[in-house]
C-alpha atoms as a PDB file:
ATOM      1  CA  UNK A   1     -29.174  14.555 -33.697  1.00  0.00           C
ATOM      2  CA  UNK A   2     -28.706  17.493 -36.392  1.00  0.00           C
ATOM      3  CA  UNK A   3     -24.909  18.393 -35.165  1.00  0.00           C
ATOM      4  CA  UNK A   4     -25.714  22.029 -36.329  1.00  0.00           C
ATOM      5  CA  UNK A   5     -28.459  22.612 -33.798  1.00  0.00           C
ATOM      6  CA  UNK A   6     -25.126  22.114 -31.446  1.00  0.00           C
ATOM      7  CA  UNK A   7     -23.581  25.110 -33.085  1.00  0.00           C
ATOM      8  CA  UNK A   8     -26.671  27.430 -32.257  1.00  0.00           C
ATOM      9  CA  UNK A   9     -25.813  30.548 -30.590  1.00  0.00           C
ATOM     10  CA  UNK A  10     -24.027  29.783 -27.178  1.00  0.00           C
ATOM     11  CA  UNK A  11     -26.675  29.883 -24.167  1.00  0.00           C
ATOM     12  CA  UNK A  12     -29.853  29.952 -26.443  1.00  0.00           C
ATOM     13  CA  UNK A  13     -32.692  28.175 -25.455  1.00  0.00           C
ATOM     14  CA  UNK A  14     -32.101  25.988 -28.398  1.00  0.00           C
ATOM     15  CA  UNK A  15     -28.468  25.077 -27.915  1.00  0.00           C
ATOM     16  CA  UNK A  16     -29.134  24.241 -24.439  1.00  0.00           C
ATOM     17  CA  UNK A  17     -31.890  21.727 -25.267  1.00  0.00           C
ATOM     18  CA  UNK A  18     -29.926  20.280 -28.021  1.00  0.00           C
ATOM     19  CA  UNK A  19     -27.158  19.633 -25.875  1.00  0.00           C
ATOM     20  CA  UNK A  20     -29.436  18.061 -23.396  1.00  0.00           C
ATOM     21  CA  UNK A  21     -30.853  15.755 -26.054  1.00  0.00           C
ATOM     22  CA  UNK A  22     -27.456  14.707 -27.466  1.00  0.00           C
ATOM     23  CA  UNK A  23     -26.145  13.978 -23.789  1.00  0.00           C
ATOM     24  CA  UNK A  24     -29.240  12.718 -22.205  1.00  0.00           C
ATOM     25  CA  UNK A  25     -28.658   9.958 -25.450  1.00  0.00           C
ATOM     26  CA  UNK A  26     -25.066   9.410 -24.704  1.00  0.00           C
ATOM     27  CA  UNK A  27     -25.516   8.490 -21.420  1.00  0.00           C
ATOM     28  CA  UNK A  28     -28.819   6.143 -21.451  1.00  0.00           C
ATOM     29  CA  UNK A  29     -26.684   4.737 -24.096  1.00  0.00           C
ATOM     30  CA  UNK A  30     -23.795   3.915 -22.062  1.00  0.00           C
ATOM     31  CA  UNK A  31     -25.765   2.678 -19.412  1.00  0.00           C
ATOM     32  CA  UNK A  32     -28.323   0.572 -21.025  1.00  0.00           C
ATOM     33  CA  UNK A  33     -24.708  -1.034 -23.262  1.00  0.00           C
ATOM     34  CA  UNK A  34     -23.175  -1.556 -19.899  1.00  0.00           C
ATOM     35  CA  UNK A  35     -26.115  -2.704 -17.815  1.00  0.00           C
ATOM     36  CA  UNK A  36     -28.291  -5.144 -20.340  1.00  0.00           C
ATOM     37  CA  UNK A  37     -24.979  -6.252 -21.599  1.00  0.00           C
ATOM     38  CA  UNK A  38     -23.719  -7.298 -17.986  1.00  0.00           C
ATOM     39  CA  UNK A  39     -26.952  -9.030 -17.074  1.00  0.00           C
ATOM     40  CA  UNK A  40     -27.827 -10.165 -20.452  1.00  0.00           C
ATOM     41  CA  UNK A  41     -24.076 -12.331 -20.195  1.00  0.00           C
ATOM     42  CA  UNK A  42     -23.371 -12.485 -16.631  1.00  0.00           C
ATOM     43  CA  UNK A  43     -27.003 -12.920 -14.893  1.00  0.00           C
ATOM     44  CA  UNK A  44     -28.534 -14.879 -17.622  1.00  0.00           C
ATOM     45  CA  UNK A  45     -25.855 -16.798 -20.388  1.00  0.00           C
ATOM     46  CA  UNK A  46     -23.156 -17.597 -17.578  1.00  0.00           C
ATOM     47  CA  UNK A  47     -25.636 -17.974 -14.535  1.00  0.00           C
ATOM     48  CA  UNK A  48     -25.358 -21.814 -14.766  1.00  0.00           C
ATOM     49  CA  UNK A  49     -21.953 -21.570 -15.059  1.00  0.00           C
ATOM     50  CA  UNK A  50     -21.011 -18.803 -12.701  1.00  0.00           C
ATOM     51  CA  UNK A  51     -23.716 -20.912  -9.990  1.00  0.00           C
ATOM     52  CA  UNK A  52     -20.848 -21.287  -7.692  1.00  0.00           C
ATOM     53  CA  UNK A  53     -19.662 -18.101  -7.902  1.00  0.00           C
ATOM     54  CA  UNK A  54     -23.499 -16.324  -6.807  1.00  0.00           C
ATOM     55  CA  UNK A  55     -23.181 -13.758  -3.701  1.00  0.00           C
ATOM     56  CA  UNK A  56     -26.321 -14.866  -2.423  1.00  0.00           C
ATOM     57  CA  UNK A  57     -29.560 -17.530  -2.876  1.00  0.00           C
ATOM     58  CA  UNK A  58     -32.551 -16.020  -5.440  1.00  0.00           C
ATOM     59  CA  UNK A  59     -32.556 -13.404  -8.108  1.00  0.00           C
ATOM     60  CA  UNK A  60     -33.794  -9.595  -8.133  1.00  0.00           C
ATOM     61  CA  UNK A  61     -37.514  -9.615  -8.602  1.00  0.00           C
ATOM     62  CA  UNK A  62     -39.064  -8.247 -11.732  1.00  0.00           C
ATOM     63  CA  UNK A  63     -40.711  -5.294  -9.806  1.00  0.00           C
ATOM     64  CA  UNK A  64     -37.365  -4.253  -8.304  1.00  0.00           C
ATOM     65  CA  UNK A  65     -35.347  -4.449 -12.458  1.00  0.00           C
ATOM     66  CA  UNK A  66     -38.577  -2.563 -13.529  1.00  0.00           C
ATOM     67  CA  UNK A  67     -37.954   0.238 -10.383  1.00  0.00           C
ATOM     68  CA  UNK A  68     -34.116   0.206 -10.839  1.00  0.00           C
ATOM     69  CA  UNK A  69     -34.789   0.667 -14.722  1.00  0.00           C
ATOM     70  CA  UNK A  70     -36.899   3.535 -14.304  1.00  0.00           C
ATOM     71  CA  UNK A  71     -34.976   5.345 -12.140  1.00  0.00           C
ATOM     72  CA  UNK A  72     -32.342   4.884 -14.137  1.00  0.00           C
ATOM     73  CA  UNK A  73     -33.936   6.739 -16.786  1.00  0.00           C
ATOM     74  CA  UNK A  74     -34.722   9.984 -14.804  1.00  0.00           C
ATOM     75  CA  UNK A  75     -30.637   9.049 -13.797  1.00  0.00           C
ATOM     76  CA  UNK A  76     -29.418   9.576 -17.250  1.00  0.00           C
ATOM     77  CA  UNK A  77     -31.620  13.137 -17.474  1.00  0.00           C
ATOM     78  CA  UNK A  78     -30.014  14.399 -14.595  1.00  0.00           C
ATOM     79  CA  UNK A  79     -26.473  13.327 -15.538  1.00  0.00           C
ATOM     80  CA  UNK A  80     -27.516  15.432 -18.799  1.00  0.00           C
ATOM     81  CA  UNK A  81     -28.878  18.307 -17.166  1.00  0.00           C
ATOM     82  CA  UNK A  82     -25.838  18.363 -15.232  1.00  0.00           C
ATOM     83  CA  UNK A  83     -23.504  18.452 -17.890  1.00  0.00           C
ATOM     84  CA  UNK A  84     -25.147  21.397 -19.379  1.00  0.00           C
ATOM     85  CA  UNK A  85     -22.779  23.089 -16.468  1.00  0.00           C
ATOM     86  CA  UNK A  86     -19.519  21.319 -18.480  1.00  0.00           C
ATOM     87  CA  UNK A  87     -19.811  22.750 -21.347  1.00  0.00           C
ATOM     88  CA  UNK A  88     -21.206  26.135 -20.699  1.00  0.00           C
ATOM     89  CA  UNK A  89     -18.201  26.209 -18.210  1.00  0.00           C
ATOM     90  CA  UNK A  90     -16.186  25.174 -21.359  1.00  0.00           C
ATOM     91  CA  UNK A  91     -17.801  27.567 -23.749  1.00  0.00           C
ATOM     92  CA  UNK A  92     -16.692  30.245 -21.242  1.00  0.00           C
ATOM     93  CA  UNK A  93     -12.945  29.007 -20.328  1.00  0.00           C
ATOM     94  CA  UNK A  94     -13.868  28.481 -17.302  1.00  0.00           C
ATOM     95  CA  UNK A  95     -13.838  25.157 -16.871  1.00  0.00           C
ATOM     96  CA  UNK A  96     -10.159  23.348 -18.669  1.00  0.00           C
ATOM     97  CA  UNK A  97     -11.566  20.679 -20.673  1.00  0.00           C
ATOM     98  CA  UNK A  98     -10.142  20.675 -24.448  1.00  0.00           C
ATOM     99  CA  UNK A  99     -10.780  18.449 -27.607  1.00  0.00           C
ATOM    100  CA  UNK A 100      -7.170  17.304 -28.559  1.00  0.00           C
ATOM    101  CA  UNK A 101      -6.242  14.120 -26.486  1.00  0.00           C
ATOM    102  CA  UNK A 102      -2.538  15.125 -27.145  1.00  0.00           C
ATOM    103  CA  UNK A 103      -2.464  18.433 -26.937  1.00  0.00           C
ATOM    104  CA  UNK A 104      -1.410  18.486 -23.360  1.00  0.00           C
ATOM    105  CA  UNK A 105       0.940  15.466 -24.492  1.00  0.00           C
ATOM    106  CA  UNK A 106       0.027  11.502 -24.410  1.00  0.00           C
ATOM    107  CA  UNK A 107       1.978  10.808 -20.850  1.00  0.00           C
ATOM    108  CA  UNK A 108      -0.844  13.250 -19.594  1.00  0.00           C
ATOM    109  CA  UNK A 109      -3.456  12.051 -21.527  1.00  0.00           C
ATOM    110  CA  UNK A 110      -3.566   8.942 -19.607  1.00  0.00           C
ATOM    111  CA  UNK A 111      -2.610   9.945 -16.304  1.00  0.00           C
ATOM    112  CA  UNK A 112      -5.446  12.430 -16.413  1.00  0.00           C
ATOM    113  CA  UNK A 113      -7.457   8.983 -17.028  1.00  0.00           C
ATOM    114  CA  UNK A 114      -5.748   7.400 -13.424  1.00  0.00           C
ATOM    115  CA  UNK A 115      -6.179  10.815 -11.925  1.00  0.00           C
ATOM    116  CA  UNK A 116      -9.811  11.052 -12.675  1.00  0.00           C
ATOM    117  CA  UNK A 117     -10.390   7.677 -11.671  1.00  0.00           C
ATOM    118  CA  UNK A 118      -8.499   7.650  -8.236  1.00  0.00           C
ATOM    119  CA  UNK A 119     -10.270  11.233  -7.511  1.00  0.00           C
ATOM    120  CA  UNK A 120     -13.526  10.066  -8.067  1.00  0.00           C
ATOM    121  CA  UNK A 121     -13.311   7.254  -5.955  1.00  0.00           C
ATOM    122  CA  UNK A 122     -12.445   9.150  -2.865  1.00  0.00           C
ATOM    123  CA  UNK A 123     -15.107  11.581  -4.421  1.00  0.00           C
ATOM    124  CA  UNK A 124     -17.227   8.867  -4.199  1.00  0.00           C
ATOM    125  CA  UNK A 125     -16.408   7.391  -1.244  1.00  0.00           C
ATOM    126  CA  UNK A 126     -17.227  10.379   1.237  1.00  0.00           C
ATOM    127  CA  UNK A 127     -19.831  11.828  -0.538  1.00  0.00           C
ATOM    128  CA  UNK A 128     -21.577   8.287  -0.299  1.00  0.00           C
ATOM    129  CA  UNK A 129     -20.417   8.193   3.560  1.00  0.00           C
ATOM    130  CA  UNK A 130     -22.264  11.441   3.644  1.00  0.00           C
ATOM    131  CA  UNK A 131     -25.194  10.018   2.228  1.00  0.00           C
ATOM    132  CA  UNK A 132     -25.563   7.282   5.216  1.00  0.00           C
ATOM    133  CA  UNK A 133     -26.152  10.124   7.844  1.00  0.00           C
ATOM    134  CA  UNK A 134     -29.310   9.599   9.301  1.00  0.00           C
ATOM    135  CA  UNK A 135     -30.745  12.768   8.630  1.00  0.00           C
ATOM    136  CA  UNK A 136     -29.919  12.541   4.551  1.00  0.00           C
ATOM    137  CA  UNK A 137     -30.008   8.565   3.886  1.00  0.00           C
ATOM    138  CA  UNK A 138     -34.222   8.478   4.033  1.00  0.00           C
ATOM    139  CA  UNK A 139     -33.965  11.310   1.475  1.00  0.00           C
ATOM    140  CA  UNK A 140     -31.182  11.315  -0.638  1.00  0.00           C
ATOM    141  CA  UNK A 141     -29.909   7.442  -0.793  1.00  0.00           C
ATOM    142  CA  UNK A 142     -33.049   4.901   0.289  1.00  0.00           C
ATOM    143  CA  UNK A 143     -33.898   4.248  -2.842  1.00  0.00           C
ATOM    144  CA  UNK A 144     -30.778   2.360  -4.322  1.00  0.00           C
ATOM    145  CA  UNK A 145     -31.192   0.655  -0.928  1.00  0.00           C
ATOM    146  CA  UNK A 146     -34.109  -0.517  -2.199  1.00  0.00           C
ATOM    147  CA  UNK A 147     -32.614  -2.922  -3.980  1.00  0.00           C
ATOM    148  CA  UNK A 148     -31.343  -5.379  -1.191  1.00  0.00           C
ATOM    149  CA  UNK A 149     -30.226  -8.018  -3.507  1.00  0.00           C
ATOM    150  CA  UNK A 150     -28.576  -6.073  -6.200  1.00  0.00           C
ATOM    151  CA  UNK A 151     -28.327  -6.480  -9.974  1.00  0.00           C
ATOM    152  CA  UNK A 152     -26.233  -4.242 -13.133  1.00  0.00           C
ATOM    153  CA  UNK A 153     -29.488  -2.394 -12.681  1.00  0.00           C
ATOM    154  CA  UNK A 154     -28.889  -0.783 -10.001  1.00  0.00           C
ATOM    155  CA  UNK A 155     -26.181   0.711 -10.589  1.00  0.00           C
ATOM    156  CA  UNK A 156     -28.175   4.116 -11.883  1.00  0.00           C
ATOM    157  CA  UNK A 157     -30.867   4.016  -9.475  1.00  0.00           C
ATOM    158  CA  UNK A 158     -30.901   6.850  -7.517  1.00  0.00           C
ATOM    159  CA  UNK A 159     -33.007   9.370  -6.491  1.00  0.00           C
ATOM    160  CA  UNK A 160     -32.596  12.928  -8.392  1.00  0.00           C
ATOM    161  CA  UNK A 161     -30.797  14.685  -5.913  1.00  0.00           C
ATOM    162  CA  UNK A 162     -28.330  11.664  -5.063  1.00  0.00           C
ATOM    163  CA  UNK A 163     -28.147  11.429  -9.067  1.00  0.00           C
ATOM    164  CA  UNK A 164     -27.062  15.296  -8.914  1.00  0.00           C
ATOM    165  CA  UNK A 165     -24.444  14.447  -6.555  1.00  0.00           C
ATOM    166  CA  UNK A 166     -22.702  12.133  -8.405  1.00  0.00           C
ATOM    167  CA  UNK A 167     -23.296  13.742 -11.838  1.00  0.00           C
ATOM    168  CA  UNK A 168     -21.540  17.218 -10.636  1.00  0.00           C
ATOM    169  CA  UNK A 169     -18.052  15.295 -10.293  1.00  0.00           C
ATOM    170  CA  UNK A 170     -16.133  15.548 -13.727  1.00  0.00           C
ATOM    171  CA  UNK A 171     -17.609  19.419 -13.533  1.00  0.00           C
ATOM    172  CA  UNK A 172     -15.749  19.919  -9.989  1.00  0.00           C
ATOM    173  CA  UNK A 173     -12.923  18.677 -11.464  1.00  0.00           C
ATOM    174  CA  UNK A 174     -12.334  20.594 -14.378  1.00  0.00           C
ATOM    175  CA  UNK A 175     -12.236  23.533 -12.510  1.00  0.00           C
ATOM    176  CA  UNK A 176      -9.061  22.998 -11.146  1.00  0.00           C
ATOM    177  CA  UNK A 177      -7.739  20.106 -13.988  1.00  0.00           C
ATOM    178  CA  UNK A 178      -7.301  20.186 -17.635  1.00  0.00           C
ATOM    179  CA  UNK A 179      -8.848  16.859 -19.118  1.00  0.00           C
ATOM    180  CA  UNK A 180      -9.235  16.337 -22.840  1.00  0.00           C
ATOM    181  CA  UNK A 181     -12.376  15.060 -23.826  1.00  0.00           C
ATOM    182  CA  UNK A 182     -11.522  11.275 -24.614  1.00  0.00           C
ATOM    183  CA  UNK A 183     -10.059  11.006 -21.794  1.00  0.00           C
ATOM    184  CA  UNK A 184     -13.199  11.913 -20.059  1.00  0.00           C
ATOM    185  CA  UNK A 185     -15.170   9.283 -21.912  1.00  0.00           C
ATOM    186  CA  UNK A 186     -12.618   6.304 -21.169  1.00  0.00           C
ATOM    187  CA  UNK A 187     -13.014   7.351 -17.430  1.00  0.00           C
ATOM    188  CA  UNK A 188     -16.557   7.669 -17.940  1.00  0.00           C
ATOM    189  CA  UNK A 189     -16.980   4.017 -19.579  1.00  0.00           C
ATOM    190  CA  UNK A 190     -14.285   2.204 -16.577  1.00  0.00           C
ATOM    191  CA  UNK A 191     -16.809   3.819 -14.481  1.00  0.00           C
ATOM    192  CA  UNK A 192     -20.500   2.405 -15.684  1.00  0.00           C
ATOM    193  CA  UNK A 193     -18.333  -0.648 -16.492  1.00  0.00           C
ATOM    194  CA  UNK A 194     -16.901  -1.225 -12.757  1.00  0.00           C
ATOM    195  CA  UNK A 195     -20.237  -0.073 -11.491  1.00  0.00           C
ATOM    196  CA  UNK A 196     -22.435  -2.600 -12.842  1.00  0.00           C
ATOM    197  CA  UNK A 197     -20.437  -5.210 -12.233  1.00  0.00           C
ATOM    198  CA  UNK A 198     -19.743  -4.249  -8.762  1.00  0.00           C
ATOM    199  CA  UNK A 199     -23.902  -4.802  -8.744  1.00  0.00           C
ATOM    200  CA  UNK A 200     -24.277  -8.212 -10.810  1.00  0.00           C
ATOM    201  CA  UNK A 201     -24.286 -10.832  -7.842  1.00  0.00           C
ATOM    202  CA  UNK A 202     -21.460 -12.859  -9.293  1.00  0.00           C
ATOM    203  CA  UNK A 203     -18.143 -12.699  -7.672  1.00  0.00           C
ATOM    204  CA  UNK A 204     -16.126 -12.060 -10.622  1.00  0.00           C
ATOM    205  CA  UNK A 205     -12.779 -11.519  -9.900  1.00  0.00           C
ATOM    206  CA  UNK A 206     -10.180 -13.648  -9.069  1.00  0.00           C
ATOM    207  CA  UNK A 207      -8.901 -14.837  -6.059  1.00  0.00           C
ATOM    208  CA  UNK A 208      -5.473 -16.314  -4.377  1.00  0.00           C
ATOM    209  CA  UNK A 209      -4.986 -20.087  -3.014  1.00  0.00           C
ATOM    210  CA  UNK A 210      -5.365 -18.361  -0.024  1.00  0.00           C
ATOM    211  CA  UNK A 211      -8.998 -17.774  -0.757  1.00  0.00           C
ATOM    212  CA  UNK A 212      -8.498 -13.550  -0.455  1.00  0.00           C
ATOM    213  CA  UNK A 213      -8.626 -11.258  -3.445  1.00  0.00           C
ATOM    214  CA  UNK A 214      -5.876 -11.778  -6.309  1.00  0.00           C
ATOM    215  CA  UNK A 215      -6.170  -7.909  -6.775  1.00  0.00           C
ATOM    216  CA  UNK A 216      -6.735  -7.133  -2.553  1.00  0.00           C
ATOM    217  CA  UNK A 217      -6.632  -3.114  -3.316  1.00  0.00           C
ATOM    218  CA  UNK A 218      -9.512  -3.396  -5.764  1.00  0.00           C
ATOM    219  CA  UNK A 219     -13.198  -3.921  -4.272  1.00  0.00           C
ATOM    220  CA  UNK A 220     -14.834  -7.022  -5.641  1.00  0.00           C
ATOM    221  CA  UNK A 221     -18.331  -7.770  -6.098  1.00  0.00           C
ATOM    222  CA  UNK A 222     -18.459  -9.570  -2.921  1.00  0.00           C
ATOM    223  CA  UNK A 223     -17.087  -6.096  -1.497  1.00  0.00           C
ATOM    224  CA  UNK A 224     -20.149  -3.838  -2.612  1.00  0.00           C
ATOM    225  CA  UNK A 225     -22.563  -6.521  -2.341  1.00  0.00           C
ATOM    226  CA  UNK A 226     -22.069  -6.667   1.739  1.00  0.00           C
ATOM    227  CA  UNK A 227     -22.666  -2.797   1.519  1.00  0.00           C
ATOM    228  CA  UNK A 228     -26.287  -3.851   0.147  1.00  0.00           C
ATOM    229  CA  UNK A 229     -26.010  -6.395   2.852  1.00  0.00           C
ATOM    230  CA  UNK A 230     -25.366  -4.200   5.857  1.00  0.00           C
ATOM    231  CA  UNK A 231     -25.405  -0.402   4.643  1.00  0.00           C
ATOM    232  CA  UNK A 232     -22.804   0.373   7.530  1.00  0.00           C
ATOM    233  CA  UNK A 233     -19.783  -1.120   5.734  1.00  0.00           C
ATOM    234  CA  UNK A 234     -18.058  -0.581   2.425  1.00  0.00           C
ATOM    235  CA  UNK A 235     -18.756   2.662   1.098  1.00  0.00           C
ATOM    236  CA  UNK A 236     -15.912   2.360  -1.519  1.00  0.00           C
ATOM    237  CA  UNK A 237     -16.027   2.342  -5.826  1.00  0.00           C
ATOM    238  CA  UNK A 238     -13.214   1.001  -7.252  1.00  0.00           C
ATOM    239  CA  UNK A 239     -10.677   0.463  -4.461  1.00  0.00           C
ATOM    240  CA  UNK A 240     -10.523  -0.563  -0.680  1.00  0.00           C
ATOM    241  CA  UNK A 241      -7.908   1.866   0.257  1.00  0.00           C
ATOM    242  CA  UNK A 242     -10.469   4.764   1.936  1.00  0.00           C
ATOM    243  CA  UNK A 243     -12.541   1.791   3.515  1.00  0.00           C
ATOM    244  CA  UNK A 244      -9.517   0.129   5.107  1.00  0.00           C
ATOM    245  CA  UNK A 245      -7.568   2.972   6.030  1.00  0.00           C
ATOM    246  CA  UNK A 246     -11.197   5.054   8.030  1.00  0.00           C
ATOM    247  CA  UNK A 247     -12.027   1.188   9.288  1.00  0.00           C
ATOM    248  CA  UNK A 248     -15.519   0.798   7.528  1.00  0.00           C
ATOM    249  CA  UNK A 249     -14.808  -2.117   5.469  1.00  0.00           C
ATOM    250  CA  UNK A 250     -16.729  -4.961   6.921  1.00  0.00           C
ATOM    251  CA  UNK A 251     -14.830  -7.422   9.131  1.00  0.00           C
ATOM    252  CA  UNK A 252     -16.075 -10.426   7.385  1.00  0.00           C
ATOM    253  CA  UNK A 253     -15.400  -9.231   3.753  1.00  0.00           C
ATOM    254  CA  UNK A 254     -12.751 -11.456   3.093  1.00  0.00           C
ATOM    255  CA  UNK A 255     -14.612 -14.175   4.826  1.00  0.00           C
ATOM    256  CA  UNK A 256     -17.564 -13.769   2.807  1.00  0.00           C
ATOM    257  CA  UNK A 257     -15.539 -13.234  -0.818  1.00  0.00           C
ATOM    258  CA  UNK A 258     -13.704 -16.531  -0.155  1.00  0.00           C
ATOM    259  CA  UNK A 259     -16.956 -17.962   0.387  1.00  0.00           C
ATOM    260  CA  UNK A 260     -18.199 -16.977  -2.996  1.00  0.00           C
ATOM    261  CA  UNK A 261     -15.166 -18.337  -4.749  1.00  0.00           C
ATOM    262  CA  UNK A 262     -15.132 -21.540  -3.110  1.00  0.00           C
ATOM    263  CA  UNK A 263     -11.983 -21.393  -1.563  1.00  0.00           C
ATOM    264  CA  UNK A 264     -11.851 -21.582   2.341  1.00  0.00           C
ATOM    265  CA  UNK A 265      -9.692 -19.255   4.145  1.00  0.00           C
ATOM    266  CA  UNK A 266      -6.428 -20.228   5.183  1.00  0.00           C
ATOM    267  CA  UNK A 267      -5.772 -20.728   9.015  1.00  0.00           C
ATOM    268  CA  UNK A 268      -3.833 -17.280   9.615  1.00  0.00           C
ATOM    269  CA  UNK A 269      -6.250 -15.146   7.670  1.00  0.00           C
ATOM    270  CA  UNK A 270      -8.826 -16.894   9.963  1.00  0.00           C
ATOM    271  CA  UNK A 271      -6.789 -16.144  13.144  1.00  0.00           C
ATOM    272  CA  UNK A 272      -6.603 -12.761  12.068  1.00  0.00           C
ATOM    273  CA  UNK A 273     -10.342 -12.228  11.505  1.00  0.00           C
ATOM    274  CA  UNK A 274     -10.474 -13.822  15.037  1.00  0.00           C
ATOM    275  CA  UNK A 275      -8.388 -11.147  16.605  1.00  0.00           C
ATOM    276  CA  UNK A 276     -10.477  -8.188  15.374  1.00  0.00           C
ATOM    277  CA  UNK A 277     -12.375  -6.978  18.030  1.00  0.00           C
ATOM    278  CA  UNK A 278     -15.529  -6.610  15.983  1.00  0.00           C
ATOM    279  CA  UNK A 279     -15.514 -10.096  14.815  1.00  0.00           C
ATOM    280  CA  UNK A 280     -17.249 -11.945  17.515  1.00  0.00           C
ATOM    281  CA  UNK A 281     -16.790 -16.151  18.055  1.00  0.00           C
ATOM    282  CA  UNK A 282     -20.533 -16.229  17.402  1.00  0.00           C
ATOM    283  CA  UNK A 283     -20.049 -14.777  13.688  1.00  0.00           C
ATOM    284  CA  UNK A 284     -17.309 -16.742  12.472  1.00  0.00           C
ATOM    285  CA  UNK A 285     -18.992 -19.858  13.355  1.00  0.00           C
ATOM    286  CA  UNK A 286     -22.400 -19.052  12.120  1.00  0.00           C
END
């Protein structure tokens, strides 16, 4: 990228299409790091090892990586196109992002990371809700639903509009925050990061004796993979708070997780899963 084309008079065609070019690279960069280098160690170096640890029986077929990839592609252009809005909305003050991580000080520097990340997943979270309603699922979200049996893949595939949706949210933000612009990249790499792991089919994170969640607040693999599962449950990112306190997080999640770790239950989180009125006899013993 010629960095001076970036200096080009504010709002001319050609500063707007070499900003697009030098973001639309940024982010299929940042996706195809985080994605190939999930599967590439996760799916395929530590699949013998992680064996016990798989979600569910069989592997993504090569038609659904080659959909999820190409989506993700068109993804990565609207996540560009989008952030055309950031920086004209910078250019113009009227958005508050700024260059100097400490010029706001370093206690704010990364709280604004926390605050960004805790924002977006409730952003996330009822946006994606949104998403589910019959009349906008067929349209706006079918397509990563497409992929039934997920992998880091999917994590950008999305149809434009849905791609739109989730592109606008640092934007939204600093319209009412100030957020320096490292701080916006760490967020933005925890985010790809959690997201295709959240999609790789290998429950990764750790769990108690008691065969629940070490980290209970944080969704798991196991959490987002049962969303794949049966779309009516688990809309949550990063954490299970907004799932747990609207009851949408499935009734068997911790069920299922302890399954994938290999650790049975113990007898009062089974009792408990018994007492939920959702949970029927039938489904616990099957």
């Amino acid at each position: 990228m010629d960095h001076a084309r970036l200096s080009a008079a504010p709002f001319s065609l050609d500063w707007f299409l070499s900003w697009f070019i030098h973001i639309f690279q940024f982010e299929l960069s940042r996706y195809a790091l985080a994605a190939v280098g999930v599967f590439a160690i996760v799916n395929v170096l530590l699949a013998r090892a992680l064996a016990e640890r798989k979600i569910r029986a069989g592997s993504p077929p090569r038609r659904q990586l080659a959909v999820e990839l190409a989506a993700s592609i068109r993804t990565c252009a609207v996540f560009a196109g989008v952030a055309l809005f950031s920086i004209a909305g910078t250019e113009t003050g009227v958005l508050k992002s700024y260059d100097d991580p400490a010029a706001l000080g370093w206690p704010w520097f990364w709280a604004s990371v926390a605050v960004l990340i805790v924002l977006h997943d409730a952003f996330f979270y009822w946006t994606h809700r949104l998403m589910h309603h019959r009349r906008l699922f067929r349209r706006v979200h079918r397509l990563h639903h497409k992929s039934h049996n997920p992998s880091p893949f999917t994590a950008y595939s999305f149809n434009t509009l849905e791609a739109a949706v989730h592109g606008a949210f640092v934007t939204l933000v600093l319209i009412f925050i100030p957020v320096s612009q490292p701080a916006i990249f760490l967020f933005l790499a925890h985010m790809i990061l959690r997201n295709v792991i959240g999609h790789c089919g290998y429950e990764l994170f750790p769990a108690r004796r008691d065969g629940r969640p070490l980290f209970d607040w944080m969704t798991t693999v196991t959490h987002h993979d049962l969303h794949h599962a049966q779309a009516g449950w688990n809309y949550g990112l990063y954490f299970t708070w907004w799932d747990r306190l609207m009851k949408t997080e499935h009734p068997l999640y911790h069920e299922k997780f302890a399954a994938a770790v290999r650790r049975p239950l113990d007898g009062s989180a089974v009792k408990a899963l018994a007492l939920r009125p959702e949970v029927s006899a039938e489904t616990l013993s099957g």
